[in-house]
C-alpha atoms as a PDB file:
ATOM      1  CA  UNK A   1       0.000   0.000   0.000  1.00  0.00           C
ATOM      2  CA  UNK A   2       1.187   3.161  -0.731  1.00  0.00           C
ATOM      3  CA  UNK A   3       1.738   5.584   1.772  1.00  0.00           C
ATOM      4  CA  UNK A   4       0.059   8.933   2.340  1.00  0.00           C
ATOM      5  CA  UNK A   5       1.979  11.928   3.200  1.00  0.00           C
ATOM      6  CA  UNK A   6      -0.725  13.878   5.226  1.00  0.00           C
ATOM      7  CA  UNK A   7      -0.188  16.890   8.293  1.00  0.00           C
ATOM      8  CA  UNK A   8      -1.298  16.176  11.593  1.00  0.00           C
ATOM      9  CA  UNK A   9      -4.036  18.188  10.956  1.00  0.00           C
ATOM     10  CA  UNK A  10      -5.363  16.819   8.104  1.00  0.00           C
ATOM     11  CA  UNK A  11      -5.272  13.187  10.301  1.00  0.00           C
ATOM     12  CA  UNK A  12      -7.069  14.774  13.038  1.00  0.00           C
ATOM     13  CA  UNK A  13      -9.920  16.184  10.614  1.00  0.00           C
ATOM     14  CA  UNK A  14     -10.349  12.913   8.939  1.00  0.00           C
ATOM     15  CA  UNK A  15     -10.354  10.942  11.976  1.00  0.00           C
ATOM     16  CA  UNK A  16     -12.456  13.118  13.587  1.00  0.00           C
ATOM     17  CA  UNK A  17     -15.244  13.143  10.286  1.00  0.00           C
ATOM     18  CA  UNK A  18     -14.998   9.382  10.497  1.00  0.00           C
ATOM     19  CA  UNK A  19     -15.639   9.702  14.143  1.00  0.00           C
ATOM     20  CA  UNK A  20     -18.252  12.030  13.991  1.00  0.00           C
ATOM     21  CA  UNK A  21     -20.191  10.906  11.259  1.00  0.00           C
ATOM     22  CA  UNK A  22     -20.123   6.846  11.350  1.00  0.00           C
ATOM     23  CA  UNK A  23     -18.760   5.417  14.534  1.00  0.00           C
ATOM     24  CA  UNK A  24     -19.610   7.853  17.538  1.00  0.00           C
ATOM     25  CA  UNK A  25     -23.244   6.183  17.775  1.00  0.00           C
ATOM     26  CA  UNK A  26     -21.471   2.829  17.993  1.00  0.00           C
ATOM     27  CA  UNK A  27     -19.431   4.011  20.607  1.00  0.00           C
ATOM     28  CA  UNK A  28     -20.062   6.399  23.418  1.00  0.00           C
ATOM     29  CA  UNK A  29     -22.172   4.216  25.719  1.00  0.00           C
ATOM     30  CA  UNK A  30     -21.847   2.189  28.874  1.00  0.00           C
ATOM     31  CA  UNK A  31     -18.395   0.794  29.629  1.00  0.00           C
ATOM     32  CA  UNK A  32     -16.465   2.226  26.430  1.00  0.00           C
ATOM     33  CA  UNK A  33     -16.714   5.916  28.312  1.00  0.00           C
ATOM     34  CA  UNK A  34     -13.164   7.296  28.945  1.00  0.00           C
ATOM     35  CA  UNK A  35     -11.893   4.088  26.876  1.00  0.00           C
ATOM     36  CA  UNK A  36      -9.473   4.967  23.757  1.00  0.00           C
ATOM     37  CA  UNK A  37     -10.649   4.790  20.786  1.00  0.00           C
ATOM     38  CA  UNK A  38      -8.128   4.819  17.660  1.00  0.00           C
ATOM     39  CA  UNK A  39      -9.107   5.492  14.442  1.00  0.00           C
ATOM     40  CA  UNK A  40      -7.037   4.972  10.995  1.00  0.00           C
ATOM     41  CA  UNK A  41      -7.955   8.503   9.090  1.00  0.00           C
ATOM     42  CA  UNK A  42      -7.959   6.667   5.763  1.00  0.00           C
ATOM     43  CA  UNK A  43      -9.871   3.720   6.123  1.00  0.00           C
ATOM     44  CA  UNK A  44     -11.612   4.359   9.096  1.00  0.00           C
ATOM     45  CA  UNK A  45     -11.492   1.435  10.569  1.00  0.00           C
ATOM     46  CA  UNK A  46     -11.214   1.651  14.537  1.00  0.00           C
ATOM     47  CA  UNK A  47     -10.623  -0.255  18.119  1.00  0.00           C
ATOM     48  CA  UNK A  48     -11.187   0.218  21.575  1.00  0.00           C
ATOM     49  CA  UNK A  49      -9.100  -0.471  24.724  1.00  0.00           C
ATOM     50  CA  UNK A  50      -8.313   1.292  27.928  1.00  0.00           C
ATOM     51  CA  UNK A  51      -5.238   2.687  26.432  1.00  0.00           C
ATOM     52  CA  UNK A  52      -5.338   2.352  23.215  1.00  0.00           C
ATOM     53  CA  UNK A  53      -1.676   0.956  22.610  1.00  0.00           C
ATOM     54  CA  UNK A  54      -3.082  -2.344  21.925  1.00  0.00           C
ATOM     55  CA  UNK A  55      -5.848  -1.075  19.070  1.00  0.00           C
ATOM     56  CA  UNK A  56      -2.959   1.267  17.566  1.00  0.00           C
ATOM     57  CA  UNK A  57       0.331  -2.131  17.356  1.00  0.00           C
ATOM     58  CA  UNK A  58      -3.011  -4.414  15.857  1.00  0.00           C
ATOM     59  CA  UNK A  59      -4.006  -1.590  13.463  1.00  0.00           C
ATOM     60  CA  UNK A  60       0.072  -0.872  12.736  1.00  0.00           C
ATOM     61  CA  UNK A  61       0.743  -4.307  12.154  1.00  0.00           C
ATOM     62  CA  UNK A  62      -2.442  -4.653   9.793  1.00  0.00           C
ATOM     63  CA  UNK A  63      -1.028  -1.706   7.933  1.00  0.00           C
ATOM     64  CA  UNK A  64       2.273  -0.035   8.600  1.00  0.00           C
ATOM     65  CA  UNK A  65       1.851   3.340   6.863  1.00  0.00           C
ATOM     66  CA  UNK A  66      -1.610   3.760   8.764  1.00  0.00           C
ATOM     67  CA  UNK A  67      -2.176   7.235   9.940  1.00  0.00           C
ATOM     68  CA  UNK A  68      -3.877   6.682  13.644  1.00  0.00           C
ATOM     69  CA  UNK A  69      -5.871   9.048  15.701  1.00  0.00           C
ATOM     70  CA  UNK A  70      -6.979   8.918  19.237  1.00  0.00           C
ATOM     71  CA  UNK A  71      -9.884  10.040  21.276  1.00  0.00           C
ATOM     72  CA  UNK A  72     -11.198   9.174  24.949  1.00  0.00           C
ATOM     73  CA  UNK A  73     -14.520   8.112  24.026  1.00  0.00           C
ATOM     74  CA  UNK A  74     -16.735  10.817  25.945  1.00  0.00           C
ATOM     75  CA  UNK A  75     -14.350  13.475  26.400  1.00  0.00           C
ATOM     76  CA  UNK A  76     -13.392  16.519  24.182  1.00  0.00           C
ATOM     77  CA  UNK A  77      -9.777  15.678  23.848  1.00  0.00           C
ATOM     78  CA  UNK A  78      -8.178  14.187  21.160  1.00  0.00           C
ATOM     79  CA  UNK A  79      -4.316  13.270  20.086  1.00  0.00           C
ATOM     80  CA  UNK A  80      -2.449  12.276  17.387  1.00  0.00           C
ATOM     81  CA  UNK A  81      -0.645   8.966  17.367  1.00  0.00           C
ATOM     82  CA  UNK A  82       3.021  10.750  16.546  1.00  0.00           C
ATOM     83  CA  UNK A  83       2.538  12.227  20.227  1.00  0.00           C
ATOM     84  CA  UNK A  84       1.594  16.021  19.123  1.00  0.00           C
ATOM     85  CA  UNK A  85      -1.725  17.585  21.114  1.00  0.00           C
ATOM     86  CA  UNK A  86      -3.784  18.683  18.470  1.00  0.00           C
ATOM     87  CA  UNK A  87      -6.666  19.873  20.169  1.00  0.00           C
ATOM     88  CA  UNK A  88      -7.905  20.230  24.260  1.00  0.00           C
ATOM     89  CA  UNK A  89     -10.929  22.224  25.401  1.00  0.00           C
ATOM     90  CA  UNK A  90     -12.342  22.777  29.184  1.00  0.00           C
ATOM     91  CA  UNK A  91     -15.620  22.780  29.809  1.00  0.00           C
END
């Protein structure tokens, strides 16, 4: 596969439209609250675990070039995978 060349931004805004538009509905209930969720911004294919370390090595392994987003399901806070805060609001 090739590989994309994309800015952290653009990740975050892809991951977040996948997020927002297809799997939040599937996800923010019950037990998966405060859970990490990681989402690869070009397929959109996703996992949940309490860290989400495991999700992002299964989803790295699957495909090495993947571009990988997380959230804490429930919260307003979200990260990229390469360690860089991209965005954090209070309430």
């Amino acid at each position: 596969m090739q590989s994309i060349f994309w800015s952290i931004e653009e990740v975050a805004i892809r991951a977040k439209q996948f997020y927002e538009n297809v799997i939040r509905q599937n996800v923010e209930y019950g037990d998966n609250i405060g859970k990490m969720i990681v989402i690869d911004a070009e397929t959109g294919e996703y996992g949940i675990d309490p860290t989400g370390v495991e999700t992002a090595l299964k989803l790295k392994q699957k495909n090495p070039n993947a571009r990988l987003f997380t959230i804490r399901i429930g919260y307003d806070v979200a990260v990229s995978f390469g360690g860089a805060i991209m965005e954090h609001t209070s309430e």
